[in-house]
N, C-alpha and C. Protein backbone atom coordinates (compact mmCIF):
# COMPACT_ATOMS: atom_id res chain seq x y z
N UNK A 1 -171.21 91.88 -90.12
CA UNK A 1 -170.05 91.55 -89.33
C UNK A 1 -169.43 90.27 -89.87
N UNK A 2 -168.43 90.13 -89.99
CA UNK A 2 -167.21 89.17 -90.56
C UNK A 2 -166.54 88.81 -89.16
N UNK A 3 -166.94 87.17 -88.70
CA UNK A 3 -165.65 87.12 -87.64
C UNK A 3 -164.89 86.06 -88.35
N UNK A 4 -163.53 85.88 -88.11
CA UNK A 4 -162.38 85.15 -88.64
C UNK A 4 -161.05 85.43 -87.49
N UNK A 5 -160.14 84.22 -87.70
CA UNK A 5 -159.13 84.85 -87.06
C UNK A 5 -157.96 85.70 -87.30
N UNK A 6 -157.34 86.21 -87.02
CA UNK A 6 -156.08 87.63 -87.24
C UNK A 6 -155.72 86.80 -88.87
N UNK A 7 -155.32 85.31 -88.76
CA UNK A 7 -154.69 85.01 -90.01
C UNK A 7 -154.98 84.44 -90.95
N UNK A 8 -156.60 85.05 -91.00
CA UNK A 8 -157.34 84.51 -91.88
C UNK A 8 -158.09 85.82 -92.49
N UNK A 9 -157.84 86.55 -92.88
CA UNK A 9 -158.76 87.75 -92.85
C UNK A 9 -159.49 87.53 -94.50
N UNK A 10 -160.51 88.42 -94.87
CA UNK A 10 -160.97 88.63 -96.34
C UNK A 10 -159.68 89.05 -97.03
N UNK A 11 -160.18 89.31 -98.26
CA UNK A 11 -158.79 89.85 -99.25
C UNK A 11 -159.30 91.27 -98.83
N UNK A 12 -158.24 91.67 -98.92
CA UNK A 12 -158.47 93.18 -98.84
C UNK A 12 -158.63 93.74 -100.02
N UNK A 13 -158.91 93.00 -101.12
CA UNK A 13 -159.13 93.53 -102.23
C UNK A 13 -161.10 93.66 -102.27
N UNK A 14 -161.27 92.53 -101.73
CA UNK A 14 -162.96 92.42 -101.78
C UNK A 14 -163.49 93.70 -100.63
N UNK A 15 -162.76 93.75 -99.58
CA UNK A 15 -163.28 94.61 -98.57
C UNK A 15 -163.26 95.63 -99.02
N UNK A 16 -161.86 96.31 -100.17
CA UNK A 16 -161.81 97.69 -100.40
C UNK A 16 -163.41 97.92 -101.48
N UNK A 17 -163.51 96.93 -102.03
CA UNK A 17 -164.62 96.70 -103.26
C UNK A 17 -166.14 97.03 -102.80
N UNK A 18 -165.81 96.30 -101.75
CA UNK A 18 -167.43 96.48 -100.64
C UNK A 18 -168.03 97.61 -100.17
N UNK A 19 -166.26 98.44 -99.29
CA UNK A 19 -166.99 99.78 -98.99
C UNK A 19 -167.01 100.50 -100.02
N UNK A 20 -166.05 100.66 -101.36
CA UNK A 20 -166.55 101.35 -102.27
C UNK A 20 -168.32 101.11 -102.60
N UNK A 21 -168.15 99.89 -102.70
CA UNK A 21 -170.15 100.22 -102.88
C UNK A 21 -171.21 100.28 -101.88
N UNK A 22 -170.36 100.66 -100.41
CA UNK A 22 -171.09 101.49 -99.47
C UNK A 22 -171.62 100.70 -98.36
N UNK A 23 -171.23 99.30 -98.13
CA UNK A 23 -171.32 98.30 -97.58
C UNK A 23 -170.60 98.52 -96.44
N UNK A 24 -171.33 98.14 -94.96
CA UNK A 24 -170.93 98.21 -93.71
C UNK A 24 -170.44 97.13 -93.74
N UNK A 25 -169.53 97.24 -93.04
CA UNK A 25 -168.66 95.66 -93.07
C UNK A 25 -167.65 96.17 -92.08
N UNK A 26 -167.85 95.12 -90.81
CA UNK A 26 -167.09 95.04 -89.60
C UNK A 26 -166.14 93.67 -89.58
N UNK A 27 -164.96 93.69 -89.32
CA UNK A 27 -163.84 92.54 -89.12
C UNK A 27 -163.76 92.37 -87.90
N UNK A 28 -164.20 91.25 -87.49
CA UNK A 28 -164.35 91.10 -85.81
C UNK A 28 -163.51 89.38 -85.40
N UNK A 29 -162.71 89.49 -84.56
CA UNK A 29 -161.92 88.36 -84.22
C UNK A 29 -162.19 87.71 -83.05
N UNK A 30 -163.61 87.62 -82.66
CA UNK A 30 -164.17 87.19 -81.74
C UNK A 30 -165.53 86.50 -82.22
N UNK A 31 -165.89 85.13 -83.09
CA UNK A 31 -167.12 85.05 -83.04
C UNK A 31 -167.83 85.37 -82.05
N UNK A 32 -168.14 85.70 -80.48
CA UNK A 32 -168.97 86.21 -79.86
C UNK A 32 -170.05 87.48 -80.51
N UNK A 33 -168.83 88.26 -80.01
CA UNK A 33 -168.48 89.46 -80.71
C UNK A 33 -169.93 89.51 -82.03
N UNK A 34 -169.42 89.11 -83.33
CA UNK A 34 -169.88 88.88 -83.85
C UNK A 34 -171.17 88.64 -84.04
N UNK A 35 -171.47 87.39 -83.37
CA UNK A 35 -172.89 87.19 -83.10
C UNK A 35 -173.94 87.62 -82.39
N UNK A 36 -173.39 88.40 -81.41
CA UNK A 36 -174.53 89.36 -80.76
C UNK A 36 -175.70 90.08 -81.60
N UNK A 37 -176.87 89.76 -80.87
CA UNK A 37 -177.93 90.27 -81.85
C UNK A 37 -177.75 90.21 -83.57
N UNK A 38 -177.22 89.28 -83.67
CA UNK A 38 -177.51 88.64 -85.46
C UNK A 38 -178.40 88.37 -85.42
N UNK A 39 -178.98 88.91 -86.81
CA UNK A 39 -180.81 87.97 -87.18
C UNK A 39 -179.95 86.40 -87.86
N UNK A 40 -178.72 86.29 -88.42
CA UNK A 40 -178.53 85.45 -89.35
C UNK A 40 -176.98 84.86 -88.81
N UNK A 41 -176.19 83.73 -88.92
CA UNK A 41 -174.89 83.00 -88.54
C UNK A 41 -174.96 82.62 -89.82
N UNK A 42 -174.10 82.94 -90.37
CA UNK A 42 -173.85 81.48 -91.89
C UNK A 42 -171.94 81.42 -91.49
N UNK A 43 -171.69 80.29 -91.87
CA UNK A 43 -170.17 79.96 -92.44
C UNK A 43 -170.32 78.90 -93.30
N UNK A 44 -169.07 78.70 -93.45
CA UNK A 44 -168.29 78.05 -94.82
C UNK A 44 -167.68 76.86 -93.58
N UNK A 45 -167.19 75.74 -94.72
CA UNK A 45 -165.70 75.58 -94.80
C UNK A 45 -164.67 75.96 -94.33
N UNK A 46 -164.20 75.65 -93.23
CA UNK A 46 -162.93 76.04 -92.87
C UNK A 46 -161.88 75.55 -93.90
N UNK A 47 -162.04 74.28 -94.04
CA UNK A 47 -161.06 73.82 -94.80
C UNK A 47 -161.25 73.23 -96.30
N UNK A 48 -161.10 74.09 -97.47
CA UNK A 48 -161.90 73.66 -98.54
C UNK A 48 -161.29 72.23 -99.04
N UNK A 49 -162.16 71.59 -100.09
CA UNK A 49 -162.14 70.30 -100.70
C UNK A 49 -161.05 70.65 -101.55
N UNK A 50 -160.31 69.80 -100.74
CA UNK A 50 -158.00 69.60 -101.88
C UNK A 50 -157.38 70.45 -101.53
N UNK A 51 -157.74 71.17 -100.12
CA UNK A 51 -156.46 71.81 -99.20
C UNK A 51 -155.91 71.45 -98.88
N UNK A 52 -154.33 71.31 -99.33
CA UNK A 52 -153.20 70.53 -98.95
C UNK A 52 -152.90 71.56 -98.15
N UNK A 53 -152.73 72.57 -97.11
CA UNK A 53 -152.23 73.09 -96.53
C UNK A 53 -152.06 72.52 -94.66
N UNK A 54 -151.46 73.10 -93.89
CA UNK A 54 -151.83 72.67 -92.82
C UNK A 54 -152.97 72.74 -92.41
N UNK A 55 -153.22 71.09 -92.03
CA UNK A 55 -154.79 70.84 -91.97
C UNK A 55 -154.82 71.67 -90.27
N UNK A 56 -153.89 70.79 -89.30
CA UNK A 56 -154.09 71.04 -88.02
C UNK A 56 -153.96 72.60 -87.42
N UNK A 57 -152.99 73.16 -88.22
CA UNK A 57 -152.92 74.83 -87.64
C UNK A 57 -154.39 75.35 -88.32
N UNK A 58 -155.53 75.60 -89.49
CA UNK A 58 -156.03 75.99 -89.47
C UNK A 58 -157.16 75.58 -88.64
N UNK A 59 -157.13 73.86 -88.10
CA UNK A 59 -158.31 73.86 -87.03
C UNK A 59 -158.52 74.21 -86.15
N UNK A 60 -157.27 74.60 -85.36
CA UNK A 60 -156.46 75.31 -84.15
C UNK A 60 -156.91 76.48 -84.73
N UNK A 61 -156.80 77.65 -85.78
CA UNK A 61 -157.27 78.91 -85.32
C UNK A 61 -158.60 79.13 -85.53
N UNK A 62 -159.94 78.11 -85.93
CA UNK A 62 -160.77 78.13 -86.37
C UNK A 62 -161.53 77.73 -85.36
N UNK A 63 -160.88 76.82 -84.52
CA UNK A 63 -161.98 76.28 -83.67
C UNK A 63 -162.85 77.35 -82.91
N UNK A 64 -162.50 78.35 -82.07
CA UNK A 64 -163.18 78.84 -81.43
C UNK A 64 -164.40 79.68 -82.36
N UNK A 65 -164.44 79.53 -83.66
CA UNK A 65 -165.44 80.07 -84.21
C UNK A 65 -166.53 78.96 -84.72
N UNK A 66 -166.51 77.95 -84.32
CA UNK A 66 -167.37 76.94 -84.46
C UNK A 66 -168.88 77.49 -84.09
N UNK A 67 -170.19 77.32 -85.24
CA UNK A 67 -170.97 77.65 -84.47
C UNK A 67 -171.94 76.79 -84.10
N UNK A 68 -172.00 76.37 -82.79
CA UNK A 68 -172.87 75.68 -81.79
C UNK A 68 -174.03 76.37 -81.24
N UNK A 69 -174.66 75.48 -80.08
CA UNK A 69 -175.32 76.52 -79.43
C UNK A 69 -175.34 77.48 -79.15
N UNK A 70 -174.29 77.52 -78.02
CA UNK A 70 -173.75 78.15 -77.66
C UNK A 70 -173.65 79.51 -78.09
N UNK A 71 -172.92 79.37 -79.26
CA UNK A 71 -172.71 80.78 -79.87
C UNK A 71 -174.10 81.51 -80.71
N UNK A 72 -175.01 80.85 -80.76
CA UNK A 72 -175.94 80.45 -81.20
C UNK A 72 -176.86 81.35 -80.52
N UNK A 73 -176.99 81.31 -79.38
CA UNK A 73 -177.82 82.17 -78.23
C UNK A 73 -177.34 83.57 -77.88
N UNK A 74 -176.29 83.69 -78.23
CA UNK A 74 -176.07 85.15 -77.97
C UNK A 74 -176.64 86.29 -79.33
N UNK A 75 -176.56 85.40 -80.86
CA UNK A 75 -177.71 85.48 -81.11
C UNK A 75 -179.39 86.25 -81.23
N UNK A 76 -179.72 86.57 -82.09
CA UNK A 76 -181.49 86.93 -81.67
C UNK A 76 -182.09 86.13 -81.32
N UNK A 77 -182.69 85.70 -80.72
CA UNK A 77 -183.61 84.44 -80.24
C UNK A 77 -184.28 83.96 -81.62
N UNK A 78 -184.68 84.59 -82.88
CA UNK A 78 -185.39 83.98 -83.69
C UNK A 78 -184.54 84.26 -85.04
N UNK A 79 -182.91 84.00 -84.73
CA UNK A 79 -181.69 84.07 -85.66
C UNK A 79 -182.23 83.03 -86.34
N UNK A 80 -181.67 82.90 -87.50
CA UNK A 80 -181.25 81.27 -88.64
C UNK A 80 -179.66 80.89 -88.78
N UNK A 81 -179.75 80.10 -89.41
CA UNK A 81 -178.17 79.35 -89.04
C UNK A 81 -178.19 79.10 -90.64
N UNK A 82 -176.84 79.50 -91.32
CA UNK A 82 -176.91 79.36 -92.98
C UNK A 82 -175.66 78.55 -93.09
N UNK A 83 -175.63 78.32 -94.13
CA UNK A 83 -174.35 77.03 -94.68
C UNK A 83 -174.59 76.84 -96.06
N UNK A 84 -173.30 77.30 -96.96
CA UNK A 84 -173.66 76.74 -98.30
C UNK A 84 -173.11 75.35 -98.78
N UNK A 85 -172.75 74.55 -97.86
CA UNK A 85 -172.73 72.90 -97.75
C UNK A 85 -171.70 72.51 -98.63
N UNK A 86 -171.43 71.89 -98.84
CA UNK A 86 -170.79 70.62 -97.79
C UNK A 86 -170.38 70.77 -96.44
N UNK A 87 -171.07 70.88 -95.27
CA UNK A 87 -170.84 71.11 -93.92
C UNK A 87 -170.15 70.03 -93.29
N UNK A 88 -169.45 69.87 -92.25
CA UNK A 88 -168.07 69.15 -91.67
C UNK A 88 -168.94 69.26 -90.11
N UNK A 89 -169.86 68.80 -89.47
CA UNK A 89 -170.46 68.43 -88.58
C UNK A 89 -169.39 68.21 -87.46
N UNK A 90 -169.27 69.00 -86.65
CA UNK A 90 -168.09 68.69 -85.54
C UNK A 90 -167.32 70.03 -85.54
N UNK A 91 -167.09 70.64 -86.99
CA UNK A 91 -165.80 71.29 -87.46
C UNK A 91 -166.24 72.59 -87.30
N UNK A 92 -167.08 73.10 -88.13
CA UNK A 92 -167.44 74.53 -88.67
C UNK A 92 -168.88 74.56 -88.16
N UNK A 93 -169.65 73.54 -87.85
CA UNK A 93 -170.95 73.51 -87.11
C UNK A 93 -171.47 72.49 -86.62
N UNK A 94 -171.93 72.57 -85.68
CA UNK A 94 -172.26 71.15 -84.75
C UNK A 94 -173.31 70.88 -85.21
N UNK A 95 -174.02 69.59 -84.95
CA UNK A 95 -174.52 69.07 -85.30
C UNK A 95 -175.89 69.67 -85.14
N UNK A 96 -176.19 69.41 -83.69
CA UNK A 96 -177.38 70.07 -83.03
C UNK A 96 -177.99 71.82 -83.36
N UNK A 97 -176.94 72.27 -84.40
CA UNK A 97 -177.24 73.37 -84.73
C UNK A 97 -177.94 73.26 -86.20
N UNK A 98 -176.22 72.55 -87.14
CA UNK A 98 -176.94 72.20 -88.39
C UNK A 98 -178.52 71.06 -88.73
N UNK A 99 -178.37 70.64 -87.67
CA UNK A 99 -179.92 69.76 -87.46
C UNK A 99 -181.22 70.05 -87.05
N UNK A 100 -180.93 71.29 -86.54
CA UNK A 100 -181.52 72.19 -85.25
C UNK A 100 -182.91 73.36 -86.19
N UNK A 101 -184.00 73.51 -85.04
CA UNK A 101 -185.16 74.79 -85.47
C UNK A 101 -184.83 75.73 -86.35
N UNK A 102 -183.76 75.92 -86.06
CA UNK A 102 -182.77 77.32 -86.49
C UNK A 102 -182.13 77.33 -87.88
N UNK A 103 -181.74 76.16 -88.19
CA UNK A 103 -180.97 75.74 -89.44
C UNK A 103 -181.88 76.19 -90.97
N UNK A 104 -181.61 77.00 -91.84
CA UNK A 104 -182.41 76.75 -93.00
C UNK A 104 -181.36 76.13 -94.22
N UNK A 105 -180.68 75.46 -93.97
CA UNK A 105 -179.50 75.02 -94.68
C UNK A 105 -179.89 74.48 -96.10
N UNK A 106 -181.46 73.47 -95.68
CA UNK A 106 -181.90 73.03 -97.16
C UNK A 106 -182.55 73.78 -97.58
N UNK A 107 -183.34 75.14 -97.20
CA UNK A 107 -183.95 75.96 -97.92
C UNK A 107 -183.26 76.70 -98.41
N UNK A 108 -182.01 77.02 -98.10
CA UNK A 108 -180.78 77.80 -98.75
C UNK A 108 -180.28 77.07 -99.89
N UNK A 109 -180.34 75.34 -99.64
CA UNK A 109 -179.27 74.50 -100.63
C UNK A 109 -180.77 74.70 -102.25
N UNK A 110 -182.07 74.54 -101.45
CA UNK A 110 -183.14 74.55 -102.65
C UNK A 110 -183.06 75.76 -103.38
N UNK A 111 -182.71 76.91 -102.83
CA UNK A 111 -183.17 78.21 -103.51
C UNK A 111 -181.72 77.93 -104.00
N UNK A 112 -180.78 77.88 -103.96
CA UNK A 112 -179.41 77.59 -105.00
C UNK A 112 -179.75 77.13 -106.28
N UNK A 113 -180.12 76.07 -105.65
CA UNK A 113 -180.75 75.06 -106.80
C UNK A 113 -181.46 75.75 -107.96
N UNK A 114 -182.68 76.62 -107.77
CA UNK A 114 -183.44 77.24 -108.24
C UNK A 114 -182.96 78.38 -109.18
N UNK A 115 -181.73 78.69 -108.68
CA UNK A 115 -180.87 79.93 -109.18
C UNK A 115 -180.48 79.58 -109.99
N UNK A 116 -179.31 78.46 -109.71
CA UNK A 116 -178.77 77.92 -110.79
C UNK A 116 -179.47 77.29 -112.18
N UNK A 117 -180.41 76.58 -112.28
CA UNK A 117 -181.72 76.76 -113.10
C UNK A 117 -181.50 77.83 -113.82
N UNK A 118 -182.00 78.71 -113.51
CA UNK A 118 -182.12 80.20 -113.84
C UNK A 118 -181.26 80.56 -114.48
N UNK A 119 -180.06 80.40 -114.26
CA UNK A 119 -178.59 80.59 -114.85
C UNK A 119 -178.38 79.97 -116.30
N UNK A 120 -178.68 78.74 -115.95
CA UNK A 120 -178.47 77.85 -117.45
C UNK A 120 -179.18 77.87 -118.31
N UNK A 121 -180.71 78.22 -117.95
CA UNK A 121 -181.68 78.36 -118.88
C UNK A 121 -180.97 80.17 -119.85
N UNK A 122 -181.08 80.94 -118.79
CA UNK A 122 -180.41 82.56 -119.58
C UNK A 122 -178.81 82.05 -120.58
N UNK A 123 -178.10 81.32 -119.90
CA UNK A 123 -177.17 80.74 -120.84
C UNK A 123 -177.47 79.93 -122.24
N UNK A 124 -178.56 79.47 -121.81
CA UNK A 124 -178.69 78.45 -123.23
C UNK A 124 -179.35 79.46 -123.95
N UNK A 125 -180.24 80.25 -123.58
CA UNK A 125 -181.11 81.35 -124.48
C UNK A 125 -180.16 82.06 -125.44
N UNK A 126 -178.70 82.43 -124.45
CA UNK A 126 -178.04 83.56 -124.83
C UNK A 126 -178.82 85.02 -124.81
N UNK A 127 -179.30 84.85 -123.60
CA UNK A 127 -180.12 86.32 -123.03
C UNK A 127 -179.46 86.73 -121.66
């Protein structure tokens, strides 16, 4: 499940890409919605690093997808909370979440880490 708001959607180029390779993929404009019985919450960035665009209209349609507790509990009870970081504490996830039992944010940021490794070493091989 994908929640976002009406004017924010995926490209419809990636979505057409997805179900071609057979991928369930729901567009839902209700984080609630969304989060019901998730094993997993991850977001992004609402607003990426050197978006000159309107800062304030996208916080306005973003806010209600903030994920907090709150949204947090509707939830599986033994969900995780993901983030591929630089996280905006207030913005895209509260604090008490990204800080929180639930959070695996640095075990996500370590296994990156680990990947990327992986990456440069096959690059330098030229394998």
């Amino acid at each position: 499940k994908i929640a976002c708001p009406k004017d924010y959607m995926p490209s419809k180029k990636v979505i057409a890409w997805a179900k071609k390779k057979k991928a369930d993929i729901e567009i839902l404009h209700d984080a609630k919605d969304a989060a019901d019985n998730a094993d997993c919450i991850m977001t992004d960035k609402w607003i990426s690093m050197g978006d000159k665009g309107n800062l304030s209209k996208k916080r306005k349609a973003f806010k209600s997808f903030q994920v907090n507790k709150k949204l947090m509990k509707v939830a599986k009870k033994d969900a995780i909370f993901m983030h591929d970081l630089p996280a905006q504490r207030g913005e895209e996830v509260s604090a008490e979440v990204i800080d929180g039992k639930q959070s695996v944010v640095w075990q996500q940021a370590e296994n990156r880490l680990h990947c990327q490794k992986g990456i440069i070493e096959w690059c330098l091989k030229g394998k």
